[in-house]
C-alpha atoms as a PDB file:
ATOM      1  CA  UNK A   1     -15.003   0.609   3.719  1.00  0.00           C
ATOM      2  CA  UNK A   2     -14.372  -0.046   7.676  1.00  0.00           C
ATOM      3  CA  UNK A   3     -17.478  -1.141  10.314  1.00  0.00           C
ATOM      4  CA  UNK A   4     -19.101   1.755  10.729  1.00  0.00           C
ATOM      5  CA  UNK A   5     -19.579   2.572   6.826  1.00  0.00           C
ATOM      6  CA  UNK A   6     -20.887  -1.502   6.680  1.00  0.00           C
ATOM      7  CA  UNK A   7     -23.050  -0.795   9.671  1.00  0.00           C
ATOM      8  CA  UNK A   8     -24.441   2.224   8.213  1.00  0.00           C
ATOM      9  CA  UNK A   9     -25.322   0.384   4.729  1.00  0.00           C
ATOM     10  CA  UNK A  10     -26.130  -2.456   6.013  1.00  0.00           C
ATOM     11  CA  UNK A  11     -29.289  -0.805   8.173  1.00  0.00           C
ATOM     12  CA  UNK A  12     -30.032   1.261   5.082  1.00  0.00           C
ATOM     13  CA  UNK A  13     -30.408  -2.120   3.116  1.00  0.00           C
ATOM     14  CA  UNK A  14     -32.586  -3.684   5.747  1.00  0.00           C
ATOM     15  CA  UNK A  15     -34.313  -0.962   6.807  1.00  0.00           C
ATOM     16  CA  UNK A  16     -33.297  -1.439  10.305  1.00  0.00           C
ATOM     17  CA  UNK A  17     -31.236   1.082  12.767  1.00  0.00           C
ATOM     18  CA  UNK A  18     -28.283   0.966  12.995  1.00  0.00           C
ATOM     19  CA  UNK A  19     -27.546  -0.456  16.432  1.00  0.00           C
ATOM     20  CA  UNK A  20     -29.527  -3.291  15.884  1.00  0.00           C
ATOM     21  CA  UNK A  21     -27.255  -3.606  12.956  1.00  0.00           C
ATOM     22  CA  UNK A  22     -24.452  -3.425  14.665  1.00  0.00           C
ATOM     23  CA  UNK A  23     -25.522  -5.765  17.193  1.00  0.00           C
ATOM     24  CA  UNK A  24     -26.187  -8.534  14.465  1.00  0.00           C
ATOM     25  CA  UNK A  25     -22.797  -7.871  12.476  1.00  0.00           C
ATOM     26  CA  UNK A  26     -20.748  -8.050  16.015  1.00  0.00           C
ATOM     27  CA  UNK A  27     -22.493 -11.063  16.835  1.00  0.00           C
ATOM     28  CA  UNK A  28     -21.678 -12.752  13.313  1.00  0.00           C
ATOM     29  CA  UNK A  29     -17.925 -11.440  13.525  1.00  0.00           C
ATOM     30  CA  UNK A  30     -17.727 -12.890  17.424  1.00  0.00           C
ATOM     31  CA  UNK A  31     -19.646 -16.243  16.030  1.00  0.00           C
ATOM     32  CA  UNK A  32     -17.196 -17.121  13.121  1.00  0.00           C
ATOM     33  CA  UNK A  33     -13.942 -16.228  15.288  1.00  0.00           C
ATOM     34  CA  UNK A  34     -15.369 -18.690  17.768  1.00  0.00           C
ATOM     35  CA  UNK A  35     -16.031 -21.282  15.388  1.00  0.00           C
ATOM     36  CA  UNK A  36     -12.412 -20.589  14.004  1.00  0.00           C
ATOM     37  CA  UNK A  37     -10.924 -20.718  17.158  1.00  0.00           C
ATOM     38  CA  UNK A  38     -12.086 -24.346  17.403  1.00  0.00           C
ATOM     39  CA  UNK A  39     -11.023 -25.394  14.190  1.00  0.00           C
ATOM     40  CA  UNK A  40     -14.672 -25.530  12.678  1.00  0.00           C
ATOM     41  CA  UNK A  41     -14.527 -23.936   9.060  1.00  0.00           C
ATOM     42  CA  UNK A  42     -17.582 -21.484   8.142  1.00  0.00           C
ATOM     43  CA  UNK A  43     -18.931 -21.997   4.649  1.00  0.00           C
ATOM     44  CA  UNK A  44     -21.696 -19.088   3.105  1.00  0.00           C
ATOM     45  CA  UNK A  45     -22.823 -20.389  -0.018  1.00  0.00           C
ATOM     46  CA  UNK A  46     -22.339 -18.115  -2.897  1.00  0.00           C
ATOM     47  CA  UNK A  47     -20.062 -15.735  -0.241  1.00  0.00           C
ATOM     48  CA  UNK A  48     -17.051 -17.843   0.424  1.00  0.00           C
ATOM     49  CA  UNK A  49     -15.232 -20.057   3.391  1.00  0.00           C
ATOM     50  CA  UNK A  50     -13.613 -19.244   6.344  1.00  0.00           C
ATOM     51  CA  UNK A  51     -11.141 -21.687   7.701  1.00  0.00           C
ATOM     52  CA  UNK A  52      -7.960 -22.133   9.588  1.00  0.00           C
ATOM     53  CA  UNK A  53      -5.101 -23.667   8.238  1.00  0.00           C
ATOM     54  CA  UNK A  54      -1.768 -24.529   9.694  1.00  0.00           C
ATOM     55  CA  UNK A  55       1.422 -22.938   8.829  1.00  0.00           C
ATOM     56  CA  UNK A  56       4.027 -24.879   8.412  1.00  0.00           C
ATOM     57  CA  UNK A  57       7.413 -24.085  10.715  1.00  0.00           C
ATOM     58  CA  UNK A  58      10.297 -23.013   8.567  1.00  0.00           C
ATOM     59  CA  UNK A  59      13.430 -20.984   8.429  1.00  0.00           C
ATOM     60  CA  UNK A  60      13.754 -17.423   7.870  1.00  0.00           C
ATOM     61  CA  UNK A  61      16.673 -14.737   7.883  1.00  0.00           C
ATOM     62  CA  UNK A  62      16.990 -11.319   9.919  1.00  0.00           C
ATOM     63  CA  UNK A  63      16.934  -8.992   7.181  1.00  0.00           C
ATOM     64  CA  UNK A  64      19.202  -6.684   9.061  1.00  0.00           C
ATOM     65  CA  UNK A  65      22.135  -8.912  10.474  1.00  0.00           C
ATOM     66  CA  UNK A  66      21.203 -12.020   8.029  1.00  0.00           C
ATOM     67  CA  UNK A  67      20.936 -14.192  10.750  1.00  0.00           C
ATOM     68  CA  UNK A  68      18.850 -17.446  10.356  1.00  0.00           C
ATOM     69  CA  UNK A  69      16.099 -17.574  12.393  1.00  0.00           C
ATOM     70  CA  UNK A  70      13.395 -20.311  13.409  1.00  0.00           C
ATOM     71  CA  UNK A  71       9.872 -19.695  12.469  1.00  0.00           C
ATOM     72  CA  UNK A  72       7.244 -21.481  14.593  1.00  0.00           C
ATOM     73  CA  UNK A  73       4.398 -23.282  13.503  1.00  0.00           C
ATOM     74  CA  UNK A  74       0.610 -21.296  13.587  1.00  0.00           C
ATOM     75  CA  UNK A  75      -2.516 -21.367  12.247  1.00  0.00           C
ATOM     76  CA  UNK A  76      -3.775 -18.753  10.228  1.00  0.00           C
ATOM     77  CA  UNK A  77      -7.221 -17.852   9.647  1.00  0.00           C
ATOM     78  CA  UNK A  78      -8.185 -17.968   5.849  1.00  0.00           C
ATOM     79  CA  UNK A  79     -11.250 -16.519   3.543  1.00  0.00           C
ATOM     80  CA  UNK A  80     -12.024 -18.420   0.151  1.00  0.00           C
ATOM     81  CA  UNK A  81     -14.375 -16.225  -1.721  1.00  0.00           C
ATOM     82  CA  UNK A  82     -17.251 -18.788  -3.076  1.00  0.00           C
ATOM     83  CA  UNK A  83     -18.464 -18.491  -6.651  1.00  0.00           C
ATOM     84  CA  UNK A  84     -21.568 -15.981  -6.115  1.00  0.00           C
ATOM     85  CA  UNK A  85     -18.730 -13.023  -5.151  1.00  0.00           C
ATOM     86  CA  UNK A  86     -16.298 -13.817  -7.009  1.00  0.00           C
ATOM     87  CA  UNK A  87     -18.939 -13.159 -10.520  1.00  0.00           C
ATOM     88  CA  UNK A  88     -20.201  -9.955  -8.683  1.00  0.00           C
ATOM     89  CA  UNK A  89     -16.525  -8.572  -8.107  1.00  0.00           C
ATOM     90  CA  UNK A  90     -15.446  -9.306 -11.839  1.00  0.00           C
END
C-alpha cells in the first residue's frame, strides 16, 4: 500500500474526502518526524512506538577492494509495533 491508497481508505473509513485526509495524515507524518528529530519518542497505545536510537560507530569493509572502512555514529529512527497490531497482524 503507498499514501495515496492509505489516503483513499482512510477517507472511505471516516467518511471524509480525501484532501482533508490527506491534510490530517501529512500533518501526523510531519508531527512525529518533528518530535523524532528532537529526540522525543511517540508512543500509540495498542499501535506501537516510534523512537530514535543511536547507532553505534563501528568498522566495516569495502566489499569490492576489502578495505576497512570507518562507520560513523547516527541515529536511526525506529517503529516498535505495540501489542493491539501485533494480535491483528497474526
Amino acid at each position: 500500500m503507498n499514501k495515496s491508497e492509505l489516503i483513499g481508505m482512510a477517507a472511505e473509513k471516516a467518511e471524509v474526502s480525501k484532501k482533508d485526509t490527506e491534510k490530517v495524515i501529512n500533518a501526523l507524518f510531519e508531527t512525529v518526524g518533528d518530535a523524532l528529530a528532537k529526540g522525543d519518542r511517540v508512543q500509540l497505545v495498542g499501535f506501537g512506538t516510534f523512537e530514535v536510537r543511536e547507532r553505534k560507530a563501528r568498522e566495516g569493509r569495502n566489499p569490492a577492494t576489502g578495505e576497512v572502512i570507518k562507520i560513523p555514529s547516527t541515529r536511526v529512527p525506529v517503529f516498535k509495533a505495540g501489542k493491539g497490531l501485533r494480535e491483528k497482524v497474526k
